[in-house]
C-alpha atoms as a PDB file:
ATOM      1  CA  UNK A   1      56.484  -2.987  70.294  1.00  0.00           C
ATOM      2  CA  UNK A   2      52.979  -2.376  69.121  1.00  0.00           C
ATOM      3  CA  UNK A   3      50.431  -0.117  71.129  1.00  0.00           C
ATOM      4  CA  UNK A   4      46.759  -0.703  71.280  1.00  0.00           C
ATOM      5  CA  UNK A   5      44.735   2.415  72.185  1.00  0.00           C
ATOM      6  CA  UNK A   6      41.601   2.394  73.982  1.00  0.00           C
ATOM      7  CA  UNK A   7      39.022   5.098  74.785  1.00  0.00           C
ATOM      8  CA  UNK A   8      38.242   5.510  78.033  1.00  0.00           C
ATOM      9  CA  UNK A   9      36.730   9.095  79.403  1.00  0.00           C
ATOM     10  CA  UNK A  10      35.820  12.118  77.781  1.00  0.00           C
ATOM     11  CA  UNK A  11      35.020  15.061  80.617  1.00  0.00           C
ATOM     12  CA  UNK A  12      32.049  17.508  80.256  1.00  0.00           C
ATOM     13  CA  UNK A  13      34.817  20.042  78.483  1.00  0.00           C
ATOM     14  CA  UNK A  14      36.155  17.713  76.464  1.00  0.00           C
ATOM     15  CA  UNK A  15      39.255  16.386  78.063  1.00  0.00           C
ATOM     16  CA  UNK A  16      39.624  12.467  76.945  1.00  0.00           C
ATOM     17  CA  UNK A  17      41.956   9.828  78.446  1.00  0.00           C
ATOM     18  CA  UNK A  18      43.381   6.656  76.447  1.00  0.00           C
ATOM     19  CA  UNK A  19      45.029   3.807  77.869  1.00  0.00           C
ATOM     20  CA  UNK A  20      47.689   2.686  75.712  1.00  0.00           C
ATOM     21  CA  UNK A  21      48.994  -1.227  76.243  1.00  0.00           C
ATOM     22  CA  UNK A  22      52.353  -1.815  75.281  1.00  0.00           C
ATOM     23  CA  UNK A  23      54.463  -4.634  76.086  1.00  0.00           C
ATOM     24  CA  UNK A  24      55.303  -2.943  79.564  1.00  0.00           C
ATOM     25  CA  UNK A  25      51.525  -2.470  80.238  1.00  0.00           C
ATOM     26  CA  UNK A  26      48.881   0.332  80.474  1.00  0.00           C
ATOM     27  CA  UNK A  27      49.992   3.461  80.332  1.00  0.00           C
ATOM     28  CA  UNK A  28      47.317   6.412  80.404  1.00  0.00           C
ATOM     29  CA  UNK A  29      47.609   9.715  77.977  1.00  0.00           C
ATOM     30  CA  UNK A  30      45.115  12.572  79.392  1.00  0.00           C
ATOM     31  CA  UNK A  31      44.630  15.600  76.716  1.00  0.00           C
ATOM     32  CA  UNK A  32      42.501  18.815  76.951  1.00  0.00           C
ATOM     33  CA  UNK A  33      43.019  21.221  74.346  1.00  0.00           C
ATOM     34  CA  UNK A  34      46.353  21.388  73.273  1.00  0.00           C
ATOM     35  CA  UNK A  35      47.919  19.842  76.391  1.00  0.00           C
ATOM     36  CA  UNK A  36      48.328  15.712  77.123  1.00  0.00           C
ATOM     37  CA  UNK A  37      50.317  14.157  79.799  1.00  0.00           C
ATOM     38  CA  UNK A  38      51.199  10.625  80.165  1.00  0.00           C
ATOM     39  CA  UNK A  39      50.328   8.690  83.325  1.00  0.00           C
ATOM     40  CA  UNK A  40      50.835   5.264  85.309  1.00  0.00           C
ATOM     41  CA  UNK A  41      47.502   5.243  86.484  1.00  0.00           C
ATOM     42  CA  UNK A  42      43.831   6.339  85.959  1.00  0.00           C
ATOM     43  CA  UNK A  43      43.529   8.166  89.093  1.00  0.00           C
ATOM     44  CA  UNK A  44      46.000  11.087  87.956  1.00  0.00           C
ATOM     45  CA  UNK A  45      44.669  11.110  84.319  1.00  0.00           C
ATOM     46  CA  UNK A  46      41.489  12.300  85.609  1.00  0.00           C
ATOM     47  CA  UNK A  47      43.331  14.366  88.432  1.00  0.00           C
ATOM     48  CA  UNK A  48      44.694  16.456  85.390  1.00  0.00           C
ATOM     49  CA  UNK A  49      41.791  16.983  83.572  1.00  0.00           C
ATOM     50  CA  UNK A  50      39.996  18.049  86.485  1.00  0.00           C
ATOM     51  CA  UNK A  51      42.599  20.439  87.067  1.00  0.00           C
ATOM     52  CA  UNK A  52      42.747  21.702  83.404  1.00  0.00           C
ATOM     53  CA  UNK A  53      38.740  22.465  83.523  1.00  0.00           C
ATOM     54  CA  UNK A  54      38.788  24.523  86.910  1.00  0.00           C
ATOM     55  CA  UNK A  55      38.145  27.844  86.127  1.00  0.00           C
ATOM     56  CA  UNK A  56      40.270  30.332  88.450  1.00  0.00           C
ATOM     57  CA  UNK A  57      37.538  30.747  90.631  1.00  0.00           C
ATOM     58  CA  UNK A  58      37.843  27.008  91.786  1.00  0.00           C
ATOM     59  CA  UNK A  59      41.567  27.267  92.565  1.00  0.00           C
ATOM     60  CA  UNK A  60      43.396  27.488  89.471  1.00  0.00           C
ATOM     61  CA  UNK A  61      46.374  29.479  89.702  1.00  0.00           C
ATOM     62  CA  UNK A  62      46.348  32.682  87.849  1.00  0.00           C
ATOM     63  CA  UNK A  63      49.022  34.921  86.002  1.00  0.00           C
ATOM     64  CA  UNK A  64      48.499  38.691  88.059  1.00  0.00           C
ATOM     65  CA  UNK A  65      50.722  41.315  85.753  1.00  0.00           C
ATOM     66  CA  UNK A  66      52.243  43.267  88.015  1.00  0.00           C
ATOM     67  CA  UNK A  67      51.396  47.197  88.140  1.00  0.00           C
ATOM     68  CA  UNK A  68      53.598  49.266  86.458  1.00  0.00           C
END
């Protein structure tokens, strides 16, 4: 099985997403930074790397340390 990558999006932080065609069909890869997730459609690539670039002020959750 051979797998042809195309470029498809980069996001204003950098986040990209490929579409990969394999003998099965497209699958999508989303990556920003040092994290990628594979996807069955376009829709959720982009869903991640919208989520990856919110900052905690739009919703992202954030790690609270508990007081000691």
């Amino acid at each position: 099985m051979t797998l042809l990558s195309s470029h498809l999006l980069t996001s204003q932080d950098g986040g990209t997403v490929h579409a990969f065609h394999g003998d099965d069909g497209l699958i999508y890869r989303a990556c920003s930074g040092e994290r990628c997730v594979y996807c069955n459609d376009m829709e959720t690539a982009r869903a991640h790397l919208s989520y990856w670039g919110r900052t905690p002020a739009q919703g992202a959750r954030q790690h609270i340390t508990p007081a000691a």
